[in-house]
PDB file of N, CA and C in Angstrom:
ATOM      1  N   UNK A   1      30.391  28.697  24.423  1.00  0.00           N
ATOM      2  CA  UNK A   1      29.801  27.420  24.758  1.00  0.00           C
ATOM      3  C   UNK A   1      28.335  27.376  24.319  1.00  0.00           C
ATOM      4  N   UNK A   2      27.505  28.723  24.832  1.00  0.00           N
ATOM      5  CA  UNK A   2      26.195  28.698  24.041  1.00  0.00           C
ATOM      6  C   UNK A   2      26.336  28.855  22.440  1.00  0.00           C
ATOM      7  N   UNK A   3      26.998  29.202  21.968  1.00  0.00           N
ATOM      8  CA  UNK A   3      26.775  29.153  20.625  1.00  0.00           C
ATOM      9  C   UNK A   3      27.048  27.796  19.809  1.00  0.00           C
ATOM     10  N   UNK A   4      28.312  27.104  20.658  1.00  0.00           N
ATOM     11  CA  UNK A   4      28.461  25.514  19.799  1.00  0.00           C
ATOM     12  C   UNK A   4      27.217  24.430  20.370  1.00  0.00           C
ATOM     13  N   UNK A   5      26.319  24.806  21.591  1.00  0.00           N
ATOM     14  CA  UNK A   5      25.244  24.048  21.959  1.00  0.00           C
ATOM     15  C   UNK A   5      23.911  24.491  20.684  1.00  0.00           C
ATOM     16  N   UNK A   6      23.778  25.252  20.709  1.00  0.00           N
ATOM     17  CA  UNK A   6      22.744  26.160  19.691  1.00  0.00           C
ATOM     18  C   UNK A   6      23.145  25.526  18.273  1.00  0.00           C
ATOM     19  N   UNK A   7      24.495  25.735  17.858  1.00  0.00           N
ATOM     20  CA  UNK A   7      24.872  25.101  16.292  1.00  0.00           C
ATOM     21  C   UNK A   7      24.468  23.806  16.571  1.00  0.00           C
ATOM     22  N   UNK A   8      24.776  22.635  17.043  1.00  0.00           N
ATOM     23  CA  UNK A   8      24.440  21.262  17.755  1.00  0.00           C
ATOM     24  C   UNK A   8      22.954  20.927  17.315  1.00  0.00           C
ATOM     25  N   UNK A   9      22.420  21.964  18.561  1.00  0.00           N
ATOM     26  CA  UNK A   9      20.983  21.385  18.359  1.00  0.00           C
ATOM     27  C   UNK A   9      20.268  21.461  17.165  1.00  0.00           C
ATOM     28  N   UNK A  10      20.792  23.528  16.702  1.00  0.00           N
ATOM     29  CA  UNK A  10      20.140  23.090  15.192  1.00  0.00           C
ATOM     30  C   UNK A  10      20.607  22.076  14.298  1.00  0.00           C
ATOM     31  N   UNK A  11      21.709  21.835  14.129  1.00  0.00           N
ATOM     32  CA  UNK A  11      22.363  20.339  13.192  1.00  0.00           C
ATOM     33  C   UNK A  11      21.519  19.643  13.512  1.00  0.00           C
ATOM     34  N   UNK A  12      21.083  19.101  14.887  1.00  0.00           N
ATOM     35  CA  UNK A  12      20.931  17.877  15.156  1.00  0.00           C
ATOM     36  C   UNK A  12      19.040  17.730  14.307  1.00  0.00           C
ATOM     37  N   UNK A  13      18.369  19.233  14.473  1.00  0.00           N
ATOM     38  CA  UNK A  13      17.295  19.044  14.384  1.00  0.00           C
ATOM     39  C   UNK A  13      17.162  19.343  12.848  1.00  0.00           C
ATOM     40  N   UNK A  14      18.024  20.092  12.124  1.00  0.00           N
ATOM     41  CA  UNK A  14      17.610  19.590  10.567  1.00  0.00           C
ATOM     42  C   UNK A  14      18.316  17.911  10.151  1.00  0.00           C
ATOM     43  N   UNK A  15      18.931  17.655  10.881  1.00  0.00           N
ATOM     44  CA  UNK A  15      19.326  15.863  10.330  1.00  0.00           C
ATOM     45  C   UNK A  15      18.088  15.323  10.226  1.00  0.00           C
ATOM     46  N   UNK A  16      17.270  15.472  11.412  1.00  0.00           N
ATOM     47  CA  UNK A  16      16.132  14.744  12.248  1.00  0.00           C
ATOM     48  C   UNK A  16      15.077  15.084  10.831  1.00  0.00           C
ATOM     49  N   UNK A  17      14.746  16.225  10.526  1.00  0.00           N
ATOM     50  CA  UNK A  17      14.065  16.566   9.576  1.00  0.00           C
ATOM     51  C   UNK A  17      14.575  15.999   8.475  1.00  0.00           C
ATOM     52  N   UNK A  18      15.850  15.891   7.846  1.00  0.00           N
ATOM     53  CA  UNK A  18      15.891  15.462   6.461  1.00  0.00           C
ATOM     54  C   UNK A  18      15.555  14.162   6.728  1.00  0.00           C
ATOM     55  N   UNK A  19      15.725  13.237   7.470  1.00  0.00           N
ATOM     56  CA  UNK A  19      15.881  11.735   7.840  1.00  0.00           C
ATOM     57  C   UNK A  19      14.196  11.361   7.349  1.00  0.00           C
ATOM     58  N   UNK A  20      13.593  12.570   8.492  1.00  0.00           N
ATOM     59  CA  UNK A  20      12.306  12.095   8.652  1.00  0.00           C
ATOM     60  C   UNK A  20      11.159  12.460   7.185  1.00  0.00           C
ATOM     61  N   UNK A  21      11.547  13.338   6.382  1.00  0.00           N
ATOM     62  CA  UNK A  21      10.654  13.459   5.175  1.00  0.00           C
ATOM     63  C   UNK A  21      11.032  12.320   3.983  1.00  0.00           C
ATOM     64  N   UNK A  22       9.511  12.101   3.785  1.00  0.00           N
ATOM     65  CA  UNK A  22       9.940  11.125   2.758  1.00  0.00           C
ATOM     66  C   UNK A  22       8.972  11.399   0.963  1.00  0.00           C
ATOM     67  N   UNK A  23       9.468  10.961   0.130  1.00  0.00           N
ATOM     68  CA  UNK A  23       8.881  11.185  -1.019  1.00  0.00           C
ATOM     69  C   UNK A  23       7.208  10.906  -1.174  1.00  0.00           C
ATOM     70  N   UNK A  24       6.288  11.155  -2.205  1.00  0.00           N
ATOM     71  CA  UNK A  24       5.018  10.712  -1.983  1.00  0.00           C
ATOM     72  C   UNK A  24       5.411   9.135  -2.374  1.00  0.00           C
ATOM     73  N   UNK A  25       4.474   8.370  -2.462  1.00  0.00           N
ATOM     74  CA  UNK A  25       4.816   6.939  -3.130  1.00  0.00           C
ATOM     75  C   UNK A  25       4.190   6.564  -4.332  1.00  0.00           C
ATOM     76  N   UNK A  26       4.196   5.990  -4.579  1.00  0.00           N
ATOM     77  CA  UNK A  26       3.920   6.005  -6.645  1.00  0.00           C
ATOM     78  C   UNK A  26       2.550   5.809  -6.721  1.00  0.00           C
ATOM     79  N   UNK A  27       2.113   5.725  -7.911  1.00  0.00           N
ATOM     80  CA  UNK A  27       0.417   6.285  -7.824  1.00  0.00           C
ATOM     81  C   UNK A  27      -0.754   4.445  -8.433  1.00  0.00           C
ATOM     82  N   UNK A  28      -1.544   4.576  -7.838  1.00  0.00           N
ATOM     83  CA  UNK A  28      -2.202   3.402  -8.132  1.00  0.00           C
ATOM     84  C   UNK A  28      -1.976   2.841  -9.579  1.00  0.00           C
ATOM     85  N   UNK A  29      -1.965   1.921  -9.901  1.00  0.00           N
ATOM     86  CA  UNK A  29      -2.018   1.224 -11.221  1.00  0.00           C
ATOM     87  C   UNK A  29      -3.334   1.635 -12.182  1.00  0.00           C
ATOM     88  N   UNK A  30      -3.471   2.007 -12.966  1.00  0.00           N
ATOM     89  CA  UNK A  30      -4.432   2.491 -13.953  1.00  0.00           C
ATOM     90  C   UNK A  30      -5.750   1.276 -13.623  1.00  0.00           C
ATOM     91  N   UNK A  31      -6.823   1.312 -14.022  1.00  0.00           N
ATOM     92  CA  UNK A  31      -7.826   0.342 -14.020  1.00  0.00           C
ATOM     93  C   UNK A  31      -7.418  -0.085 -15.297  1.00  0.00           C
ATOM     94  N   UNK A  32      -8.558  -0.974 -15.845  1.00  0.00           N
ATOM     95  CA  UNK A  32      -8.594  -1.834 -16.980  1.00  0.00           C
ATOM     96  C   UNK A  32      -9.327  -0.868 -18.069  1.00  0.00           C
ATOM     97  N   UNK A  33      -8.456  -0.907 -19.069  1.00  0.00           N
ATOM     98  CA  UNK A  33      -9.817   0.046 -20.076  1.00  0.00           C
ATOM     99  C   UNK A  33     -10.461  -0.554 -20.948  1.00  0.00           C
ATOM    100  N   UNK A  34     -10.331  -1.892 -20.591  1.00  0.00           N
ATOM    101  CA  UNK A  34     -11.254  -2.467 -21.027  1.00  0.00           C
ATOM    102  C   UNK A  34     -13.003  -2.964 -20.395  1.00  0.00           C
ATOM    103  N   UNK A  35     -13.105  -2.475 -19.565  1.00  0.00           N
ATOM    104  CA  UNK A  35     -13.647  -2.673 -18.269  1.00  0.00           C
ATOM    105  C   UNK A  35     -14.674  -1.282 -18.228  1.00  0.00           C
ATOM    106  N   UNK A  36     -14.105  -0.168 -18.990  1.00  0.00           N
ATOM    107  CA  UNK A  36     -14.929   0.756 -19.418  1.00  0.00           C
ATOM    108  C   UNK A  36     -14.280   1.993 -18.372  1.00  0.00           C
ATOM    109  N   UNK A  37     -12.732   1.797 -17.940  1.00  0.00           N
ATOM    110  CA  UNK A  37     -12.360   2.619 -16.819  1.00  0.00           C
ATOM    111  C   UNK A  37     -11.713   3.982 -17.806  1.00  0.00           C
ATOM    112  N   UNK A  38     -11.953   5.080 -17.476  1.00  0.00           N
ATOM    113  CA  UNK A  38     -11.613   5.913 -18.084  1.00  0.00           C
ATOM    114  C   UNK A  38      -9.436   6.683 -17.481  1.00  0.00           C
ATOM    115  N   UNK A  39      -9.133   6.083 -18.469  1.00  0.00           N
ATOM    116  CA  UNK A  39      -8.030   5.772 -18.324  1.00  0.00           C
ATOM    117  C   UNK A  39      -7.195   7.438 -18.934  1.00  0.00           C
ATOM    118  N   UNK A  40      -6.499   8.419 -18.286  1.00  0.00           N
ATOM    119  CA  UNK A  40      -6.279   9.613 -18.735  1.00  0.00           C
ATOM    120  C   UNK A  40      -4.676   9.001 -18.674  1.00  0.00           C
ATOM    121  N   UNK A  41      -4.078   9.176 -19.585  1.00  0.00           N
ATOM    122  CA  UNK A  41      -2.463   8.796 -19.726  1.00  0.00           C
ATOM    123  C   UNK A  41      -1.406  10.498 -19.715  1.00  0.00           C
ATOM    124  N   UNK A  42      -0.627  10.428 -18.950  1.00  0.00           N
ATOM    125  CA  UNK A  42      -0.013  11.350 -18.821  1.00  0.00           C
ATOM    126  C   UNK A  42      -0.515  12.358 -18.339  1.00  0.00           C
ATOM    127  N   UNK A  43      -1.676  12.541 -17.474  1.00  0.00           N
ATOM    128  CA  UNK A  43      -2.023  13.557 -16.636  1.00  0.00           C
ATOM    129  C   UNK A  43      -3.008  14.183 -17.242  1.00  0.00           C
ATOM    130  N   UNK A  44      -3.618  15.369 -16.856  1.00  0.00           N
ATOM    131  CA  UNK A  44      -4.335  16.471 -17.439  1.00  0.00           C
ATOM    132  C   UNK A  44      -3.983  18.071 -16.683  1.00  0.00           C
ATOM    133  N   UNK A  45      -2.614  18.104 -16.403  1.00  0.00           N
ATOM    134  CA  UNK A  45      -2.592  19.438 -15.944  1.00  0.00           C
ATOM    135  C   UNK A  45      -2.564  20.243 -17.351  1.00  0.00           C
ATOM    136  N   UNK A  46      -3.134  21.630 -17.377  1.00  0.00           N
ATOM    137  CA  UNK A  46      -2.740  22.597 -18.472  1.00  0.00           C
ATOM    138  C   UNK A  46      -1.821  22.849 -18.580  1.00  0.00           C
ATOM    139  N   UNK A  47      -1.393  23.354 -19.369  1.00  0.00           N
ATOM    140  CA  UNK A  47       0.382  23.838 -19.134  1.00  0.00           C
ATOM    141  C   UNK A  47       0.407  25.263 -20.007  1.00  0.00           C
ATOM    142  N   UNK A  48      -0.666  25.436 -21.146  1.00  0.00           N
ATOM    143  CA  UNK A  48      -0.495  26.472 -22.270  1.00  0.00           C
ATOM    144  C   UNK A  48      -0.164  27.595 -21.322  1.00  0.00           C
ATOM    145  N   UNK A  49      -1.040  27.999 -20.386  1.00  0.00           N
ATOM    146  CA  UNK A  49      -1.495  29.179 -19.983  1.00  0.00           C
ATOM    147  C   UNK A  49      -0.297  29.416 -18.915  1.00  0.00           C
ATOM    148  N   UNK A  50       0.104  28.502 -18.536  1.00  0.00           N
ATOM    149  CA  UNK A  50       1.538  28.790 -17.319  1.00  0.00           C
ATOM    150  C   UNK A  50       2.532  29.158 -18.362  1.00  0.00           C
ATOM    151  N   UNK A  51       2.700  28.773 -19.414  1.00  0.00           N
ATOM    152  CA  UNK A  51       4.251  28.784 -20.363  1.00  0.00           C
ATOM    153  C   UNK A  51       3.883  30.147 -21.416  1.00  0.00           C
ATOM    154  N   UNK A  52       2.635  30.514 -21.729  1.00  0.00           N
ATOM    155  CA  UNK A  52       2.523  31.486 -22.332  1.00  0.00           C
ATOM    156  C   UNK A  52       3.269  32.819 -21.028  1.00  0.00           C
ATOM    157  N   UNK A  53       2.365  32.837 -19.958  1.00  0.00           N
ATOM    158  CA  UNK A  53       2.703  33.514 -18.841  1.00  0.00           C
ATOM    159  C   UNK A  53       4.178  33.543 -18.322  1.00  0.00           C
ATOM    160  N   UNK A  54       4.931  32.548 -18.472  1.00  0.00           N
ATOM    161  CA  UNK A  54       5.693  32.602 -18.214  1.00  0.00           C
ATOM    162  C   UNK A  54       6.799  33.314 -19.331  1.00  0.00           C
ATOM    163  N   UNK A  55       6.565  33.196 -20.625  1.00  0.00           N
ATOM    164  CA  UNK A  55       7.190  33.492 -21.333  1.00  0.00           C
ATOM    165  C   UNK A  55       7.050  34.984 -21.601  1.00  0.00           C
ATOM    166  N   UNK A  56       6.107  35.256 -21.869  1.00  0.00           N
ATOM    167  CA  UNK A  56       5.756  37.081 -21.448  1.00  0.00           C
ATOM    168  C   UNK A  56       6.330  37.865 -20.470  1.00  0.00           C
ATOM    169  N   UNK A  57       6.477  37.351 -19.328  1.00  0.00           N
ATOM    170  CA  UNK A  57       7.304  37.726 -18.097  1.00  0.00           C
ATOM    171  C   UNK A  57       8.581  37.635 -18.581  1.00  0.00           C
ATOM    172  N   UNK A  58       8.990  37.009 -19.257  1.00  0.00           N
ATOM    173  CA  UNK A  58      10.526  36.713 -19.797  1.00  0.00           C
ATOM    174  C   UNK A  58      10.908  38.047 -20.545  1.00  0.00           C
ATOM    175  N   UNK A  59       9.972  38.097 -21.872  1.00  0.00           N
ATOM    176  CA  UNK A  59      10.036  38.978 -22.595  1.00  0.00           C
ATOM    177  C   UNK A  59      10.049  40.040 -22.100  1.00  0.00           C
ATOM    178  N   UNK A  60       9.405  40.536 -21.362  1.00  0.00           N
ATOM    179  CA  UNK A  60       9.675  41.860 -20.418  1.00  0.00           C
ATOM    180  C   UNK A  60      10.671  41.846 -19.501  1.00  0.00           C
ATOM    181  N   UNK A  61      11.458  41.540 -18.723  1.00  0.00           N
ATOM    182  CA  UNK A  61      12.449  41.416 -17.947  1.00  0.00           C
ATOM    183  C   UNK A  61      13.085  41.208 -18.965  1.00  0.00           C
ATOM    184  N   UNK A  62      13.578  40.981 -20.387  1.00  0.00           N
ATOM    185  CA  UNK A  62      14.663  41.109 -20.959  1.00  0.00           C
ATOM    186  C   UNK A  62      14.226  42.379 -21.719  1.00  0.00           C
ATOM    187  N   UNK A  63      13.786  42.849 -22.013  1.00  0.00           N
ATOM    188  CA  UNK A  63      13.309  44.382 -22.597  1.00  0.00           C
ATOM    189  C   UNK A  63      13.433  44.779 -21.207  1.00  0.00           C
ATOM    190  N   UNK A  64      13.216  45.491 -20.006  1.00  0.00           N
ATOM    191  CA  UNK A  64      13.421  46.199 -19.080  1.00  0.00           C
ATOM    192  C   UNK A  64      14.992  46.082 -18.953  1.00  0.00           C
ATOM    193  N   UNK A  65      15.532  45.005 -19.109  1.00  0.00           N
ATOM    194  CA  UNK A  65      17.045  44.892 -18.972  1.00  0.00           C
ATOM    195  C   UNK A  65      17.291  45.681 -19.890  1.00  0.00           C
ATOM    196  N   UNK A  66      17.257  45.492 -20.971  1.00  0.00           N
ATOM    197  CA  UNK A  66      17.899  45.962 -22.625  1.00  0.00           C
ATOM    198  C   UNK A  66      18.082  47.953 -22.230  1.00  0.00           C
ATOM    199  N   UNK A  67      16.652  47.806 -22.037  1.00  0.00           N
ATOM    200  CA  UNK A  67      16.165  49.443 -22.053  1.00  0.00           C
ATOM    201  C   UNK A  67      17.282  49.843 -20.498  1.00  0.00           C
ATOM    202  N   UNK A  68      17.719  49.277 -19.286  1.00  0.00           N
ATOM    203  CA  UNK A  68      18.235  49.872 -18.754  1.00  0.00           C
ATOM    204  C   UNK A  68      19.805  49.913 -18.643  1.00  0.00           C
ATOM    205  N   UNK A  69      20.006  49.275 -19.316  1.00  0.00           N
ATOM    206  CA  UNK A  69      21.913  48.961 -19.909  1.00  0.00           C
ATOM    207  C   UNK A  69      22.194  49.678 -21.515  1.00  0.00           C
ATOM    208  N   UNK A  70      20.966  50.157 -21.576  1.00  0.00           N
ATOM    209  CA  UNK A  70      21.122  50.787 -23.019  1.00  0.00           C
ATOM    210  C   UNK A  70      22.111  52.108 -22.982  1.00  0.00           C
ATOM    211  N   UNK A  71      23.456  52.010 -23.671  1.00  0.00           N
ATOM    212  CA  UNK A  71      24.189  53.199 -23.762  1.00  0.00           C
ATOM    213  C   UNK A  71      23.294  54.954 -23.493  1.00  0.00           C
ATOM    214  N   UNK A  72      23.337  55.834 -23.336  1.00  0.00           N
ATOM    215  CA  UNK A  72      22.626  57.331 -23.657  1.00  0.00           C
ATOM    216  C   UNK A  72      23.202  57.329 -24.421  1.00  0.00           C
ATOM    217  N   UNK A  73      22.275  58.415 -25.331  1.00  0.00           N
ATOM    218  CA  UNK A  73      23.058  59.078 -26.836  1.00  0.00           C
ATOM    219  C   UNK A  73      22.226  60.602 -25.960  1.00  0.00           C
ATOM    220  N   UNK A  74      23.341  61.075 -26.502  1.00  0.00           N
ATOM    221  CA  UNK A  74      23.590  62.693 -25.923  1.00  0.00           C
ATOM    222  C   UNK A  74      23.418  63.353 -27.413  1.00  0.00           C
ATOM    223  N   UNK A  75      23.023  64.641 -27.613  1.00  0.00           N
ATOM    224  CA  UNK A  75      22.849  65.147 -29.034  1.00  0.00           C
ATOM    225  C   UNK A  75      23.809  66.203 -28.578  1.00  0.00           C
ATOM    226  N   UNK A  76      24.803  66.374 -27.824  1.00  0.00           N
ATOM    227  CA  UNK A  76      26.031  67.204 -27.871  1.00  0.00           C
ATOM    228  C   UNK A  76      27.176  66.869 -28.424  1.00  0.00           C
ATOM    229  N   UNK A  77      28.058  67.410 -29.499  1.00  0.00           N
ATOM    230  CA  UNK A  77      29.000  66.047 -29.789  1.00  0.00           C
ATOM    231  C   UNK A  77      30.304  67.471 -29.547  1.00  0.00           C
TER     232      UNK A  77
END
């Protein structure tokens, strides 16, 4: 009986949570650039330095793989 009250409440309290979060809401309308508003289109996050990084990390976790699934060669035949 305590355990189907306990399943319950937690159900009840992640419903409550998904119900209750909501997305951000969309972002102000650009100013006028004509107006002299400095208007940045498509963001300014960096990205080089995350995707280089990320890709290096790749390259190694597939070389650490390679190198540890690599057959032995034995020089006894």
């Amino acid at each position: 009986m305590k355990k189907t009250i306990l399943k319950l409440l937690l159900f009840s309290c992640l419903l409550i949570a998904v119900q209750q979060s909501q997305a951000q809401g969309p972002p102000d309308p650009p100013g006028d650039p004509s107006a002299g508003g400095n208007v940045v289109v498509g963001g300014s996050a960096p990205v080089g330095n995350g995707l280089g990084l990320l890709l290096t990390l790749g390259l190694l976790y597939g070389a650490a793989k390679y190198y540890q699934n690599k057959p032995k060669v034995s020089l006894e035949e």
